[in-house]
PDB file of N, CA and C in Angstrom:
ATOM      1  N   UNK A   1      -2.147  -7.337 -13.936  1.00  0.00           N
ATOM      2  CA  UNK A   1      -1.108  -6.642 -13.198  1.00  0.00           C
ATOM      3  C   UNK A   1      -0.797  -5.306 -13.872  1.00  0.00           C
ATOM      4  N   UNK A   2      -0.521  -3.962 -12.804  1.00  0.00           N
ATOM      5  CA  UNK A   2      -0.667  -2.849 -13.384  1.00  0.00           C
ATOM      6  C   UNK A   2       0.955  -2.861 -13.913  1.00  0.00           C
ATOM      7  N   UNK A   3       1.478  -2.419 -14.684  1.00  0.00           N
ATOM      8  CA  UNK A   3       2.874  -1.964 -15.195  1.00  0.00           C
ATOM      9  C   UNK A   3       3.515  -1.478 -13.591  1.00  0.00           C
ATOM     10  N   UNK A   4       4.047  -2.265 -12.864  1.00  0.00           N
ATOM     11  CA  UNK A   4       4.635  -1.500 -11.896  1.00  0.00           C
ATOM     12  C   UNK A   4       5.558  -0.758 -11.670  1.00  0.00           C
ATOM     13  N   UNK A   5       6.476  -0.682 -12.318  1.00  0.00           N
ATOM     14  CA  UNK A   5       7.327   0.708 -13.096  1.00  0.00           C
ATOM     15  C   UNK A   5       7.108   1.894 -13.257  1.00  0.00           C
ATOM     16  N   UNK A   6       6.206   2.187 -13.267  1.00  0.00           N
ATOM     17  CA  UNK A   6       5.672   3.228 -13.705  1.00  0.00           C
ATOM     18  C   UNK A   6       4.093   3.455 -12.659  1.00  0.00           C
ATOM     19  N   UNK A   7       4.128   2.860 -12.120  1.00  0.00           N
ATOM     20  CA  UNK A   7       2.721   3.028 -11.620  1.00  0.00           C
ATOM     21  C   UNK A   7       2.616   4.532 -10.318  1.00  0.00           C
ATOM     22  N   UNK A   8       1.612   5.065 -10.373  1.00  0.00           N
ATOM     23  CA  UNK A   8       1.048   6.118  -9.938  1.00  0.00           C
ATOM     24  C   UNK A   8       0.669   6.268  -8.659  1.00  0.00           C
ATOM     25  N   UNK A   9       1.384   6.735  -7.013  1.00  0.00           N
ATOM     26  CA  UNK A   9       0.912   6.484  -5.869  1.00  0.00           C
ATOM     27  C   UNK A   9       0.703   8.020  -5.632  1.00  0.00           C
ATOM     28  N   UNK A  10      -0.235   8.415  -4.461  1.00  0.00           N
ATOM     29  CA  UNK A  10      -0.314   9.334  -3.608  1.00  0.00           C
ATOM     30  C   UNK A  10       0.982   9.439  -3.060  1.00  0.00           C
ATOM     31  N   UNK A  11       1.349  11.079  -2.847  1.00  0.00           N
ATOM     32  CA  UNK A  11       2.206  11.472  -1.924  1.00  0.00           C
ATOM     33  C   UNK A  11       2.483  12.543  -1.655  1.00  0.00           C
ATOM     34  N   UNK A  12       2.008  13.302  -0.248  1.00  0.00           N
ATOM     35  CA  UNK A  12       2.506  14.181   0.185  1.00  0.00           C
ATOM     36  C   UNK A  12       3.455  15.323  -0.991  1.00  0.00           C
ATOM     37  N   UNK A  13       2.491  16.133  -1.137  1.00  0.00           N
ATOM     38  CA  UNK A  13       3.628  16.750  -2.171  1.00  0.00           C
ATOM     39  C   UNK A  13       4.233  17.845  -1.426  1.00  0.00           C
ATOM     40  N   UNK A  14       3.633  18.800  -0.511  1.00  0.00           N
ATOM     41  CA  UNK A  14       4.014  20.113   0.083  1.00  0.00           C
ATOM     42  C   UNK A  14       5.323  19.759   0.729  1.00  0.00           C
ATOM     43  N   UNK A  15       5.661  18.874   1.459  1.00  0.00           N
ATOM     44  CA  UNK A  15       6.621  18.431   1.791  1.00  0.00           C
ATOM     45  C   UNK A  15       7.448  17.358   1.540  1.00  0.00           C
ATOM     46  N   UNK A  16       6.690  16.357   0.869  1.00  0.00           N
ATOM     47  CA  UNK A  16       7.443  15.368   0.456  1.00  0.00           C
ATOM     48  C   UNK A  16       7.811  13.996   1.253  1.00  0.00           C
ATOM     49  N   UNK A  17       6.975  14.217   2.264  1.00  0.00           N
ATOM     50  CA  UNK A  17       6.552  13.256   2.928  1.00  0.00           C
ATOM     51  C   UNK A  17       5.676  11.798   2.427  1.00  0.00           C
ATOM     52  N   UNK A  18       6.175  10.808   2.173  1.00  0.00           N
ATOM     53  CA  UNK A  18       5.144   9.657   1.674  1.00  0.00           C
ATOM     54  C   UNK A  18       4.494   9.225   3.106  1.00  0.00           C
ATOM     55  N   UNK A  19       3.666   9.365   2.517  1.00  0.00           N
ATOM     56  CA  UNK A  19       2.167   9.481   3.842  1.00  0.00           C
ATOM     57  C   UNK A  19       1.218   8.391   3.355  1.00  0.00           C
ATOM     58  N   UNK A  20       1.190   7.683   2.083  1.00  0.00           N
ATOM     59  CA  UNK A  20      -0.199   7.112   1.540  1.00  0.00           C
ATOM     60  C   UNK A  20      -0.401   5.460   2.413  1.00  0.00           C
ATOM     61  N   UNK A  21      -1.681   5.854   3.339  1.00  0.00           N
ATOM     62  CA  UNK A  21      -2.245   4.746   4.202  1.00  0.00           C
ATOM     63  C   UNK A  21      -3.493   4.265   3.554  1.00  0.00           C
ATOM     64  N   UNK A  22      -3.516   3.132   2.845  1.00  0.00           N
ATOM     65  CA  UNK A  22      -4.810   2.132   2.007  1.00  0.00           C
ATOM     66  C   UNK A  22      -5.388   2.676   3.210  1.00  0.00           C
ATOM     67  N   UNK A  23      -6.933   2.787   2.681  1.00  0.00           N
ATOM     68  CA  UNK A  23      -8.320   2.785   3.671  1.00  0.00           C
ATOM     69  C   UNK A  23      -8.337   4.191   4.337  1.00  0.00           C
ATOM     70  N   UNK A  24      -7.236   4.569   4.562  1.00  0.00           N
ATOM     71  CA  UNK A  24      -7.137   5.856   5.404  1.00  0.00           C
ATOM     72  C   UNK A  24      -6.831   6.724   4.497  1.00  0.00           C
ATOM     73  N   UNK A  25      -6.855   6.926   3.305  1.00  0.00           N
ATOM     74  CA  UNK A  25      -6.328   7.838   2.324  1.00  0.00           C
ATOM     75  C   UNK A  25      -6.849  10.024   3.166  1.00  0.00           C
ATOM     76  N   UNK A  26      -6.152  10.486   3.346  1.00  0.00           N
ATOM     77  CA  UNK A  26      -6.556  11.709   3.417  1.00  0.00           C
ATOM     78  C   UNK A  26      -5.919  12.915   2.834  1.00  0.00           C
ATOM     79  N   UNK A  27      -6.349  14.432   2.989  1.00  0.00           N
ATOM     80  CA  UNK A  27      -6.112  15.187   1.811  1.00  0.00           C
ATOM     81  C   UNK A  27      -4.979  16.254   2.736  1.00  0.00           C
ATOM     82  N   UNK A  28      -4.778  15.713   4.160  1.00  0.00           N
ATOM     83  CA  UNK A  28      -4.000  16.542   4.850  1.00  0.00           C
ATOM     84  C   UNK A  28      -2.639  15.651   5.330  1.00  0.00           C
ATOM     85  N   UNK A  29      -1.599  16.417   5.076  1.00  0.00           N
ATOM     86  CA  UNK A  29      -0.551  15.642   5.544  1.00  0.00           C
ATOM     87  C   UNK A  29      -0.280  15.461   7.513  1.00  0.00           C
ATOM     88  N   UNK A  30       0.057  14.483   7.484  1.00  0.00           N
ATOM     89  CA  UNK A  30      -0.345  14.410   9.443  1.00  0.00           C
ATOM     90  C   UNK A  30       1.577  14.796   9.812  1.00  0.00           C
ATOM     91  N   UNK A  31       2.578  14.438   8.809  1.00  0.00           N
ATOM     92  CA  UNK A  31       3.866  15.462   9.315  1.00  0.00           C
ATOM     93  C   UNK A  31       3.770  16.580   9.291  1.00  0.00           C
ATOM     94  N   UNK A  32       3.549  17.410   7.952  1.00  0.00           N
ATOM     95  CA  UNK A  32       3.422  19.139   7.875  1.00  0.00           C
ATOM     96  C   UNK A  32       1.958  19.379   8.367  1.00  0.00           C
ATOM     97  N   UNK A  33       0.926  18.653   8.019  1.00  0.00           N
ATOM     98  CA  UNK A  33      -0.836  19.859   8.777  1.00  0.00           C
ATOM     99  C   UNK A  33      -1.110  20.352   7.196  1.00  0.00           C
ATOM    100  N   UNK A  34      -0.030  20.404   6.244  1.00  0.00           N
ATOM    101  CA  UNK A  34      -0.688  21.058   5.055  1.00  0.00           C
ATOM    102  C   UNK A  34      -1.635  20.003   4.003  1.00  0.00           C
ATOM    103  N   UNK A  35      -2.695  20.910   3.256  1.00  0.00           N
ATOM    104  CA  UNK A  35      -3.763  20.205   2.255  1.00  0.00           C
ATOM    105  C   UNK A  35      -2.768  19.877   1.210  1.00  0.00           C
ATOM    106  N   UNK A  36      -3.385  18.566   0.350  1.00  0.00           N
ATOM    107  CA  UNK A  36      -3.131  18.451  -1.145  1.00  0.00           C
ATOM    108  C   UNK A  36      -2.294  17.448  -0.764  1.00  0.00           C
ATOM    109  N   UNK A  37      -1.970  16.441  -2.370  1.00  0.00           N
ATOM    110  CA  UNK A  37      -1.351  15.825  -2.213  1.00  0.00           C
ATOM    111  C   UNK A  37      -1.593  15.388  -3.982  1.00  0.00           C
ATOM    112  N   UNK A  38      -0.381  14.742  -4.250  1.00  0.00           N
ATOM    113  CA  UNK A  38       0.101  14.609  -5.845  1.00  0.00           C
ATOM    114  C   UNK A  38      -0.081  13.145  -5.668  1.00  0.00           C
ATOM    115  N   UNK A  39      -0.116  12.301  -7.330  1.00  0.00           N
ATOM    116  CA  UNK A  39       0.427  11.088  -7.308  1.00  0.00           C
ATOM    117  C   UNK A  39       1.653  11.204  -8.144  1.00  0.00           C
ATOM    118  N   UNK A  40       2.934  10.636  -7.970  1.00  0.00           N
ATOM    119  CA  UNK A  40       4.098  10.699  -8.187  1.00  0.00           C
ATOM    120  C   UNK A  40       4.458   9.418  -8.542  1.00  0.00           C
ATOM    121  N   UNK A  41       5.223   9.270  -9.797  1.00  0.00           N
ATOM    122  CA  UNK A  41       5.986   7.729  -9.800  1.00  0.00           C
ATOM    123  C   UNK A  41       6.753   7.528  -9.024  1.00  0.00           C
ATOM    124  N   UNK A  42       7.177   6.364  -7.814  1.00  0.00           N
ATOM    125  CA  UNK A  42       7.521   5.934  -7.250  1.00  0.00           C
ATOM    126  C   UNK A  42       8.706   4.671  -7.425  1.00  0.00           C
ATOM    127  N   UNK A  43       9.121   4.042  -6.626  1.00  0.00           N
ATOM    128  CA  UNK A  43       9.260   2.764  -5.948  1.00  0.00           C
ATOM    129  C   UNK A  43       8.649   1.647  -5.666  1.00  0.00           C
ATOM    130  N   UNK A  44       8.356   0.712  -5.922  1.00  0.00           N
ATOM    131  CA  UNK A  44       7.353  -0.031  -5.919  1.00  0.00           C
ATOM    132  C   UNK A  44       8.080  -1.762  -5.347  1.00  0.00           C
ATOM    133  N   UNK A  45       8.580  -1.494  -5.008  1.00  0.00           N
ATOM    134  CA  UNK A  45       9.147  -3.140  -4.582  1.00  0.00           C
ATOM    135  C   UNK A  45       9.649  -2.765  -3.005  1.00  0.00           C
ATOM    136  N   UNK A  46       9.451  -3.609  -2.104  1.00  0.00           N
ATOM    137  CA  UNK A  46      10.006  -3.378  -0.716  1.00  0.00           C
ATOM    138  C   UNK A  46       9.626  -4.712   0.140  1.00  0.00           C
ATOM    139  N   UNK A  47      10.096  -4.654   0.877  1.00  0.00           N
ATOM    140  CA  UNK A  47       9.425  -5.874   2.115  1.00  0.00           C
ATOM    141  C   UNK A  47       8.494  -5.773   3.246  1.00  0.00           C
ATOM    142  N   UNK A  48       8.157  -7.001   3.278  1.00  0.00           N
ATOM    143  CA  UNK A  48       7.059  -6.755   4.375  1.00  0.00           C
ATOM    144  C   UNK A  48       7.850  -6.983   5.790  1.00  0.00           C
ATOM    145  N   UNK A  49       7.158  -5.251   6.495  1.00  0.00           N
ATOM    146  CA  UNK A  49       7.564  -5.141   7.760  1.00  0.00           C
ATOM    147  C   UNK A  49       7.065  -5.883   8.938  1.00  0.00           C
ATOM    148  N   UNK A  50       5.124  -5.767   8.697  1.00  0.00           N
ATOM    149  CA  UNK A  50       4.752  -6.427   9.091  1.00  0.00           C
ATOM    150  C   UNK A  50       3.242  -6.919   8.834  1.00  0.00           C
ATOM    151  N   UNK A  51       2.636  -8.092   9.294  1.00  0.00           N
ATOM    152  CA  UNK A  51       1.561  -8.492   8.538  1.00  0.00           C
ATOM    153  C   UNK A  51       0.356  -8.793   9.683  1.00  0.00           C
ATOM    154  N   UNK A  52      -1.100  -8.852   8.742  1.00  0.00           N
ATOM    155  CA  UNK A  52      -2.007  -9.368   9.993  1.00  0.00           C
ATOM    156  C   UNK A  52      -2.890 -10.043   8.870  1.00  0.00           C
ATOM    157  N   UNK A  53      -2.867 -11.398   9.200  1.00  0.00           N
ATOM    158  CA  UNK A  53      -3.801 -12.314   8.455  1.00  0.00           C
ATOM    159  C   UNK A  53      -5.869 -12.152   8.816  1.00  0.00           C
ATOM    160  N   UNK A  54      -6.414 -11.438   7.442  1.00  0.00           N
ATOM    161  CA  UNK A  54      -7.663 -10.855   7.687  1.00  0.00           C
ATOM    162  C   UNK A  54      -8.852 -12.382   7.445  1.00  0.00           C
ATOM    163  N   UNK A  55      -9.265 -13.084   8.444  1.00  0.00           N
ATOM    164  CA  UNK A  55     -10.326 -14.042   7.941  1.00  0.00           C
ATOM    165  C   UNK A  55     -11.634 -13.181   7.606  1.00  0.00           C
ATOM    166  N   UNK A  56     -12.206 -12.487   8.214  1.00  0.00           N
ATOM    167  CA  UNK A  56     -13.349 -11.794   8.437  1.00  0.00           C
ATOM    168  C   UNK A  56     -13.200 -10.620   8.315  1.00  0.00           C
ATOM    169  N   UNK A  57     -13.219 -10.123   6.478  1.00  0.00           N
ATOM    170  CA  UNK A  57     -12.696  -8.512   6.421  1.00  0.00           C
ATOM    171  C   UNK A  57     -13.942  -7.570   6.835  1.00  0.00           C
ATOM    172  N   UNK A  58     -13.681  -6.429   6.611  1.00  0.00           N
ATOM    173  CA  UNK A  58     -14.850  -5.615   7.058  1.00  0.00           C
ATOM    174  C   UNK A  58     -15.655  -5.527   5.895  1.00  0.00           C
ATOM    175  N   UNK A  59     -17.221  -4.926   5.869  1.00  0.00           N
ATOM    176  CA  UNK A  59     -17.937  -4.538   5.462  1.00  0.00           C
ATOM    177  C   UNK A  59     -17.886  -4.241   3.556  1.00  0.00           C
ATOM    178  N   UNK A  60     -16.632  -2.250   3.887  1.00  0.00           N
ATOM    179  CA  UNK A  60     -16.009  -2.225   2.675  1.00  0.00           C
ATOM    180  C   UNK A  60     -14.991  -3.005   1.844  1.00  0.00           C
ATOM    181  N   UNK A  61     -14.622  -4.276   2.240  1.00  0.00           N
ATOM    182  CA  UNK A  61     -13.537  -5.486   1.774  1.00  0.00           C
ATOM    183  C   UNK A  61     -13.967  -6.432   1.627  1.00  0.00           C
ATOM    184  N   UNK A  62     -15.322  -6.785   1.988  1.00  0.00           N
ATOM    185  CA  UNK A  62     -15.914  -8.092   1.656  1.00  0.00           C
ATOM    186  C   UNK A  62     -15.585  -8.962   0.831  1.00  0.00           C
ATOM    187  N   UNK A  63     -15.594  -8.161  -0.589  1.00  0.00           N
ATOM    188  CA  UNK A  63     -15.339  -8.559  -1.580  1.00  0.00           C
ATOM    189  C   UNK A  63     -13.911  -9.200  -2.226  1.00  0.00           C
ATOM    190  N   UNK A  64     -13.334  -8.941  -1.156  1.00  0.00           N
ATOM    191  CA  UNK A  64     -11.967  -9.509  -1.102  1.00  0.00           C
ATOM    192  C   UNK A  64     -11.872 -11.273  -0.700  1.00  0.00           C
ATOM    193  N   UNK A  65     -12.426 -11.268   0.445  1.00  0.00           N
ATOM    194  CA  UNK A  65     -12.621 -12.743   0.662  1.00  0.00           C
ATOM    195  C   UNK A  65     -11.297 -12.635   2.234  1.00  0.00           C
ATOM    196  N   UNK A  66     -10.848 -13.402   2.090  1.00  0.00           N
ATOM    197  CA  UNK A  66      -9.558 -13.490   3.467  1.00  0.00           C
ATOM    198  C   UNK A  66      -8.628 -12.908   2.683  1.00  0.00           C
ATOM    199  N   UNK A  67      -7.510 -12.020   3.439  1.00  0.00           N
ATOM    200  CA  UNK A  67      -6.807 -11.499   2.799  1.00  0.00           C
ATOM    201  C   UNK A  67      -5.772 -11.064   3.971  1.00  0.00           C
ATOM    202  N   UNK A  68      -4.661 -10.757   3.617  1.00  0.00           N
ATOM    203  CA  UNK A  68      -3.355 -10.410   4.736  1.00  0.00           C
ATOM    204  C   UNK A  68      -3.260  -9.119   4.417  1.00  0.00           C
ATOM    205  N   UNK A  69      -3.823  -8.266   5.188  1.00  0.00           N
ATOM    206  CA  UNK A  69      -3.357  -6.570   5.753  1.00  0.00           C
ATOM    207  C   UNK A  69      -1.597  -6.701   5.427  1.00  0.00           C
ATOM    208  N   UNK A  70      -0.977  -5.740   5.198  1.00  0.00           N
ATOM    209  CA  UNK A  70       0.896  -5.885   5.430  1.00  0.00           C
ATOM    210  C   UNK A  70       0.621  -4.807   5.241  1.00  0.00           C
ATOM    211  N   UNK A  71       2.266  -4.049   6.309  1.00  0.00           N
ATOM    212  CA  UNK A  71       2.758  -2.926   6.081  1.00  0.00           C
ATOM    213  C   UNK A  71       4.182  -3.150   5.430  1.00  0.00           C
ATOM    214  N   UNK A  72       4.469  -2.368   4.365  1.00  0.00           N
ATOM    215  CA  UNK A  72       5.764  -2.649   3.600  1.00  0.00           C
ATOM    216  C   UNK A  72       6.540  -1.559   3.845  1.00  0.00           C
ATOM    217  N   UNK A  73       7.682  -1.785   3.682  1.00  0.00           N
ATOM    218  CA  UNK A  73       9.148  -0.837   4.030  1.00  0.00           C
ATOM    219  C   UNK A  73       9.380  -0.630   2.299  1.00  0.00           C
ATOM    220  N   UNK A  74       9.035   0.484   1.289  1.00  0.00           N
ATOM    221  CA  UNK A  74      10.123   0.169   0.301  1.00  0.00           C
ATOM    222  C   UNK A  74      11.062   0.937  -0.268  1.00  0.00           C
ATOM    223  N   UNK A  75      11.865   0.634  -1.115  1.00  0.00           N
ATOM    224  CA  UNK A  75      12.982   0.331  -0.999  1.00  0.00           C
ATOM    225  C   UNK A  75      13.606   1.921  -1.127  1.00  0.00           C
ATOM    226  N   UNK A  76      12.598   2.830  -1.058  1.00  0.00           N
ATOM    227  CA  UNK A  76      13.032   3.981  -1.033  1.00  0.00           C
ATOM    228  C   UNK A  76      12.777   4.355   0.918  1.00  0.00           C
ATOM    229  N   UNK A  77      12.332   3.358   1.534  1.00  0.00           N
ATOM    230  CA  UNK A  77      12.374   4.298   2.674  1.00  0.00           C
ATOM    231  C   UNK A  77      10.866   4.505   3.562  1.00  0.00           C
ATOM    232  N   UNK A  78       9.944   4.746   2.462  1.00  0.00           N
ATOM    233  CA  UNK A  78       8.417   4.900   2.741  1.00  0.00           C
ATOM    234  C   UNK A  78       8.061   3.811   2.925  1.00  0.00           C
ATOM    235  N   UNK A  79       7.265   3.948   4.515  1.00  0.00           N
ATOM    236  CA  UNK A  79       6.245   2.668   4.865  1.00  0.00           C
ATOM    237  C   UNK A  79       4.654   3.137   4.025  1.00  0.00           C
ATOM    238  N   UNK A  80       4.388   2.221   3.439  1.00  0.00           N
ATOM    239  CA  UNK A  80       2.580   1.946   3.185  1.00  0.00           C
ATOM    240  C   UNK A  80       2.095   0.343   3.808  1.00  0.00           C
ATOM    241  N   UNK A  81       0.795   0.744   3.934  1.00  0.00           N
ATOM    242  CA  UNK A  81      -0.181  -0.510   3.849  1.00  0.00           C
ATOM    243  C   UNK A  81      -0.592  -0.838   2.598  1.00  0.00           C
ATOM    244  N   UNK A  82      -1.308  -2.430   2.411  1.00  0.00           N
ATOM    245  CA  UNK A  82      -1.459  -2.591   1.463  1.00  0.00           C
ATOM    246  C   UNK A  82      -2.214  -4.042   1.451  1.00  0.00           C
ATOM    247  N   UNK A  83      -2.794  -5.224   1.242  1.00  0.00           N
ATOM    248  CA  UNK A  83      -3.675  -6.170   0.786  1.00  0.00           C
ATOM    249  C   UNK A  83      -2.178  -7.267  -0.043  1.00  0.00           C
ATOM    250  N   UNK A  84      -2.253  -7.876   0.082  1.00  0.00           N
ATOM    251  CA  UNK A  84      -1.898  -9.722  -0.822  1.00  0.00           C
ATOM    252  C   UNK A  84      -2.825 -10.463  -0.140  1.00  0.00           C
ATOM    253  N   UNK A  85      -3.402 -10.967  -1.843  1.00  0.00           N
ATOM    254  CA  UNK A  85      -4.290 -11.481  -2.177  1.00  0.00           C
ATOM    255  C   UNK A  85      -4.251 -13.485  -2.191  1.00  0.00           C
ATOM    256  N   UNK A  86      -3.187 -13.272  -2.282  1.00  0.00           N
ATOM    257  CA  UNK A  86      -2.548 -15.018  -3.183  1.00  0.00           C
ATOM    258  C   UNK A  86      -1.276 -15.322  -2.054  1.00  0.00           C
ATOM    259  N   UNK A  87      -0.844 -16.571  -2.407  1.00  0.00           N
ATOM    260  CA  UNK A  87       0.053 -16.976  -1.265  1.00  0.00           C
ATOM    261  C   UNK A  87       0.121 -16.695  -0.054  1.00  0.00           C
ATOM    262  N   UNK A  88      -0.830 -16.562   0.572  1.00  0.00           N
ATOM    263  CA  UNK A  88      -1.299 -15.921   1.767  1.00  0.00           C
ATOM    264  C   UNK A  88      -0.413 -16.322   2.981  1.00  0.00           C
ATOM    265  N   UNK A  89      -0.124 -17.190   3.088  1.00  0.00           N
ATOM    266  CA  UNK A  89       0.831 -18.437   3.701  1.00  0.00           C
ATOM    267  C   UNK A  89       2.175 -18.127   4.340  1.00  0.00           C
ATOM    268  N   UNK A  90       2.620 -17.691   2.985  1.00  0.00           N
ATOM    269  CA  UNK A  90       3.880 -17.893   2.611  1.00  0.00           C
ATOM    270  C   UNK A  90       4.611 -16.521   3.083  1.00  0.00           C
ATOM    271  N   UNK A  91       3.669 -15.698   3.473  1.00  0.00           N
ATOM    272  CA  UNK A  91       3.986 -14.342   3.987  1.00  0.00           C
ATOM    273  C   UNK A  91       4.649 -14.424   5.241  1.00  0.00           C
ATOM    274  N   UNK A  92       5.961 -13.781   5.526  1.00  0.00           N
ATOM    275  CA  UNK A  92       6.422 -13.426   6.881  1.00  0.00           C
ATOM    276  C   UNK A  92       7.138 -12.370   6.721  1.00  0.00           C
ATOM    277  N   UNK A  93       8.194 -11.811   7.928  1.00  0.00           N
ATOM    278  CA  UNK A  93       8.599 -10.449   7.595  1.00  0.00           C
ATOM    279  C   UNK A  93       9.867 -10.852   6.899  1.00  0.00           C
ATOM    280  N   UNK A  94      10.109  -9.673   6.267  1.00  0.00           N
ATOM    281  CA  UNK A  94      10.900  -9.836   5.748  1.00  0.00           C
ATOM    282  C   UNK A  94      10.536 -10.089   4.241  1.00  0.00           C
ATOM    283  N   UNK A  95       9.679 -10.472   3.603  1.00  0.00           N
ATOM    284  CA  UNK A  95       9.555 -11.052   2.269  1.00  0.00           C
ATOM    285  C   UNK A  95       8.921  -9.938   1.490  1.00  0.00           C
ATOM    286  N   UNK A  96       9.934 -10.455   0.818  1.00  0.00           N
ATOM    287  CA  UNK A  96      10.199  -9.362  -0.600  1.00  0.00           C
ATOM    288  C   UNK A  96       8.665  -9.161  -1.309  1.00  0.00           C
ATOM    289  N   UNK A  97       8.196  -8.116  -1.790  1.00  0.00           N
ATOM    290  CA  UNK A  97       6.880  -7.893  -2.641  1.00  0.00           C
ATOM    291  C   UNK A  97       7.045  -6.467  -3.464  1.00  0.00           C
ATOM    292  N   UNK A  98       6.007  -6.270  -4.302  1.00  0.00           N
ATOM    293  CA  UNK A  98       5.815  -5.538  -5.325  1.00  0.00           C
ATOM    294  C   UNK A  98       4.612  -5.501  -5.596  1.00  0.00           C
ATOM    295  N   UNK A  99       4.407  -3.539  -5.352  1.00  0.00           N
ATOM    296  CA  UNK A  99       3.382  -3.347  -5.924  1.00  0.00           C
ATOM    297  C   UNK A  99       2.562  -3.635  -7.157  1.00  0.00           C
ATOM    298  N   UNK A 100       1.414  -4.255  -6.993  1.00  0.00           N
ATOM    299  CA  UNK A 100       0.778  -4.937  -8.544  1.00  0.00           C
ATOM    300  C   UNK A 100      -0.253  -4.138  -9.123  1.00  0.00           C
ATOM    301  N   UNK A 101      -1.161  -3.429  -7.822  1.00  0.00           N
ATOM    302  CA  UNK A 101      -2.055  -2.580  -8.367  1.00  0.00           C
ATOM    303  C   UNK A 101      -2.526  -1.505  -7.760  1.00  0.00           C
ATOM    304  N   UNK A 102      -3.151  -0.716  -7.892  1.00  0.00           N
ATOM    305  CA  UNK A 102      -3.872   0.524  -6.564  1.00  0.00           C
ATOM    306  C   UNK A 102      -5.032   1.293  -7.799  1.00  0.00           C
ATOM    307  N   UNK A 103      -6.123   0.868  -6.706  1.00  0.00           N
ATOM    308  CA  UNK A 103      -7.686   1.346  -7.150  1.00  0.00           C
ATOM    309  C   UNK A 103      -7.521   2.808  -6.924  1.00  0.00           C
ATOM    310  N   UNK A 104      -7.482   3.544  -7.829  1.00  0.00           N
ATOM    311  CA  UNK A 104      -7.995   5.039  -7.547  1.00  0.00           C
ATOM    312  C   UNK A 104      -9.464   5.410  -7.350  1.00  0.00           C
ATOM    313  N   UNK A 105      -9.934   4.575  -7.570  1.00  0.00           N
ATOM    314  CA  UNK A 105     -11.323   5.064  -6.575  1.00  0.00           C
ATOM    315  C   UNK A 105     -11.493   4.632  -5.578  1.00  0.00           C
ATOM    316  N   UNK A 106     -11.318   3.423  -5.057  1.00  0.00           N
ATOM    317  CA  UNK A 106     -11.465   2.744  -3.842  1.00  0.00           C
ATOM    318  C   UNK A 106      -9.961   2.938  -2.594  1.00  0.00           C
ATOM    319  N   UNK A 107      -9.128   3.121  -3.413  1.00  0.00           N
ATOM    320  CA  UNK A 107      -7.606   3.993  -2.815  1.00  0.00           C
ATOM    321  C   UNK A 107      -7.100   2.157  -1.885  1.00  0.00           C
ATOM    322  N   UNK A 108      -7.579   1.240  -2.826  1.00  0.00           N
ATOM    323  CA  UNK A 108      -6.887   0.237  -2.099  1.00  0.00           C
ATOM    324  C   UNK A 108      -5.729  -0.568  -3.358  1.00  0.00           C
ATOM    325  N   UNK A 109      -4.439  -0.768  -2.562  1.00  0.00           N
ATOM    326  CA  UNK A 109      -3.284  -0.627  -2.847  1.00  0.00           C
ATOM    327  C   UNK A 109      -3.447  -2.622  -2.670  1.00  0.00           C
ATOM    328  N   UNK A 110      -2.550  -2.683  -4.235  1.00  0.00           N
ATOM    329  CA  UNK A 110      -2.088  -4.666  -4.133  1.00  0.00           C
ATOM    330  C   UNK A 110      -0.914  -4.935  -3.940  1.00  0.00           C
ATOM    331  N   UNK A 111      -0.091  -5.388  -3.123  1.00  0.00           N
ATOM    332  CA  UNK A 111       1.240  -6.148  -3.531  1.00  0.00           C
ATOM    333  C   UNK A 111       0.942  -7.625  -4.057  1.00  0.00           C
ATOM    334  N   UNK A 112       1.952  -8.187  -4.493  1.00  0.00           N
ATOM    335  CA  UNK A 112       2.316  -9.420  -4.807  1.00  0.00           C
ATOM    336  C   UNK A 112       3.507  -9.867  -4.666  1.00  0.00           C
ATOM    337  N   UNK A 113       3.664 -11.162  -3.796  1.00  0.00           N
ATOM    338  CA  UNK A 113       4.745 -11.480  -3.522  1.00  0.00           C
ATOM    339  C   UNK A 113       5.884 -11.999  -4.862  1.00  0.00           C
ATOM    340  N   UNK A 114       7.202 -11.988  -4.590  1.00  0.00           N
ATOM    341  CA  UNK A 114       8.244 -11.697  -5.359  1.00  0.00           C
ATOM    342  C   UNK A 114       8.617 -13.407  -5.002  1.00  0.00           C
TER     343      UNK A 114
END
């Protein structure tokens, strides 16, 4: 588990927009149209808004195995996507999670439930 306190996300810096979509990572903000983007310490705990249980991931996720897609609300405000891995189950809206990890090369983002 990465130190989540402190941990390092993409975000919109020209405006300040948190924009960072796992899988969709891009270098243009889709509120302002402007390039670039910072990673900034953040927020890292929020709830799940909403979820889609993955049996048959794609291609680039294979390696994941089954896994629940969620979009999280946190607690600053910013929606992201993101992967839980474990308790797969036990997921509904509303339930509390925390960011655990995010691949900077692969730009895929972990919660773990709380």
């Amino acid at each position: 588990m990465v130190e989540s306190e402190r941990l390092q996300l993409p975000q919109w810096f020209n405006c300040g927009y948190c924009g960072f979509r796992s899988g969709t990572f891009k270098a243009v903000c889709p509120k302002c149209g402007r390039e670039g983007m910072a990673l900034k310490e953040g927020v890292t705990r929020g709830e799940v808004v909403d979820f889609v249980p993955i049996a048959y991931p794609p291609e680039n996720l294979k390696q994941l195995g089954e896994y629940v897609s969620v979009l999280v609300k946190l607690d600053n405000g910013c929606q992201i996507f993101g992967v839980v891995l474990e308790n797969q189950k036990s997921i509904k809206i509303g339930t509390p999670v925390a960011i655990s990890s995010f691949n900077q090369e692969t730009k895929e983002l972990f919660f773990e439930i709380l």
